[in-house]
C-alpha atoms as a PDB file:
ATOM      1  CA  UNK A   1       4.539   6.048   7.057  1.00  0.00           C
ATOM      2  CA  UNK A   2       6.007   4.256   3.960  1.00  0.00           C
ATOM      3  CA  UNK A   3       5.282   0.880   5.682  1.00  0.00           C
ATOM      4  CA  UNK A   4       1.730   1.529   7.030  1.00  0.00           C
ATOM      5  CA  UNK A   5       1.076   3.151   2.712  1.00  0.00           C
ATOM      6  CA  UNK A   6       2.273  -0.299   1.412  1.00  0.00           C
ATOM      7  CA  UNK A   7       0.149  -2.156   4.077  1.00  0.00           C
ATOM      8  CA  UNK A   8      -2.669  -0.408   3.250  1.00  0.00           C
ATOM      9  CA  UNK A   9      -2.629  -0.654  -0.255  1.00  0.00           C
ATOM     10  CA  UNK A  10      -1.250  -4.334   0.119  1.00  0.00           C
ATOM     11  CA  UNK A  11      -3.767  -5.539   2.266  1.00  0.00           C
ATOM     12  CA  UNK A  12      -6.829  -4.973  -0.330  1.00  0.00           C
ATOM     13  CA  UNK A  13      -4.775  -5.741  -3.555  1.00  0.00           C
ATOM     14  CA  UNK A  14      -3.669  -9.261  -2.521  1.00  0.00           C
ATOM     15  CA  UNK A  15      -7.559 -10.561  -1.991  1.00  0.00           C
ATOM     16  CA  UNK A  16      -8.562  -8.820  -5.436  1.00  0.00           C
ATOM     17  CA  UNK A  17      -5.458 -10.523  -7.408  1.00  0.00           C
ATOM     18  CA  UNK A  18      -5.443 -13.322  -5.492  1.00  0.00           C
ATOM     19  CA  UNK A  19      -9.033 -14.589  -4.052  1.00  0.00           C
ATOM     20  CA  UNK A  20      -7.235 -18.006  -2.994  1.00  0.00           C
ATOM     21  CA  UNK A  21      -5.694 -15.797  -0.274  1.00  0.00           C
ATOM     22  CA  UNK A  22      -8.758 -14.589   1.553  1.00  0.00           C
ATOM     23  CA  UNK A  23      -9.549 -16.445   4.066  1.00  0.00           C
ATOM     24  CA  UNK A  24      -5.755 -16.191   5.246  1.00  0.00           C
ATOM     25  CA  UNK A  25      -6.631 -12.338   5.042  1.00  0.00           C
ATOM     26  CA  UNK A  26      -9.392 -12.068   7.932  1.00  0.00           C
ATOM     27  CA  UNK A  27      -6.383 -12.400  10.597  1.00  0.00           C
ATOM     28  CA  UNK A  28      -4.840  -9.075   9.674  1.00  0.00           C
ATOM     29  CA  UNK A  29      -6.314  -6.112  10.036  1.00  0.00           C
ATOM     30  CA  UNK A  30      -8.582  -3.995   7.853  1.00  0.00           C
ATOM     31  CA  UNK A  31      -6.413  -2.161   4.617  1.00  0.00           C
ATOM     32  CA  UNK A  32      -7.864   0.914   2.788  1.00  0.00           C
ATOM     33  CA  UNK A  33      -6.334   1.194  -0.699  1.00  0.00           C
ATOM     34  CA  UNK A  34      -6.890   4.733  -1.427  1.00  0.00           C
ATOM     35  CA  UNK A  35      -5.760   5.836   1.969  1.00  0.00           C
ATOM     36  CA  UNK A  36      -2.280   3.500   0.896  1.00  0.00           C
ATOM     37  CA  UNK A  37      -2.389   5.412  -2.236  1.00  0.00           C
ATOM     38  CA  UNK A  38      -2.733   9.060  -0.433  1.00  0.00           C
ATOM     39  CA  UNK A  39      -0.059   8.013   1.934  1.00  0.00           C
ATOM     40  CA  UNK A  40       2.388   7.022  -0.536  1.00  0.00           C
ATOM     41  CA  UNK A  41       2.216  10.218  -2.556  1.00  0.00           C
ATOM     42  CA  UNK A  42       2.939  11.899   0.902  1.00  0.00           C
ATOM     43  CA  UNK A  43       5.995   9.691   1.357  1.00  0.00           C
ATOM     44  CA  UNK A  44       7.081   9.826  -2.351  1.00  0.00           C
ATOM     45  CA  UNK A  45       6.698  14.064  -1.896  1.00  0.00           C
ATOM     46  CA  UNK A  46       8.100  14.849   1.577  1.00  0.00           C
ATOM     47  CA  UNK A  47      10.391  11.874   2.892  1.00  0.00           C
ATOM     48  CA  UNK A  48      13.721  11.787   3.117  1.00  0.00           C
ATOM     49  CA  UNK A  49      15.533   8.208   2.956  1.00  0.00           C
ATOM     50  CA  UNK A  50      12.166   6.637   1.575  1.00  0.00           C
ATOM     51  CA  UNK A  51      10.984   8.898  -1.235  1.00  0.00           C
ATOM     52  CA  UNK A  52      13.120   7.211  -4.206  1.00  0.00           C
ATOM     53  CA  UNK A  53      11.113   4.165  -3.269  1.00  0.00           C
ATOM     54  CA  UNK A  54       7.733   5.173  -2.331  1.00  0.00           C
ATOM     55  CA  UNK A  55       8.140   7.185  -6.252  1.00  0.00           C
ATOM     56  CA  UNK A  56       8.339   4.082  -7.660  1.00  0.00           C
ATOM     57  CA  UNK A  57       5.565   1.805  -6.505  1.00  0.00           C
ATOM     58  CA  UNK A  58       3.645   5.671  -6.837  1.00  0.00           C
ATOM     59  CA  UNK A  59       4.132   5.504 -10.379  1.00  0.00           C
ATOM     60  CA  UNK A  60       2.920   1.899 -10.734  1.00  0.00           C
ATOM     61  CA  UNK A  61      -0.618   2.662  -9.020  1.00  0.00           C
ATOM     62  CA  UNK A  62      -1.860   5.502 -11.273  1.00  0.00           C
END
């Protein structure tokens, strides 16, 4: 789950910092940044080998 979080808060960020990327983008699927967001605070609170670093890009977000 800690990969499919950063992808889906990856996926949006990168076109809204970086609007040379975009048309790059369309190949990949669809991301949904506040689903990344609720997916990483699942990770950060119940995983077990990835919860030290789903805590920190967690922190970073808010």
């Amino acid at each position: 789950m800690f990969g499919d979080a950063l992808y889906n808060y990856y996926r949006d960020w990168v076109p809204e910092n970086y609007p040379s990327l975009k048309p790059i983008l369309w190949l990949f699927p669809k991301g949904d940044k506040s689903k990344g967001v609720k997916q990483l605070e699942d990770v950060a609170n119940n995983a077990f080998y990835t919860r030290t670093e789903a805590q920190l890009p967690h922190a970073h977000l808010q």
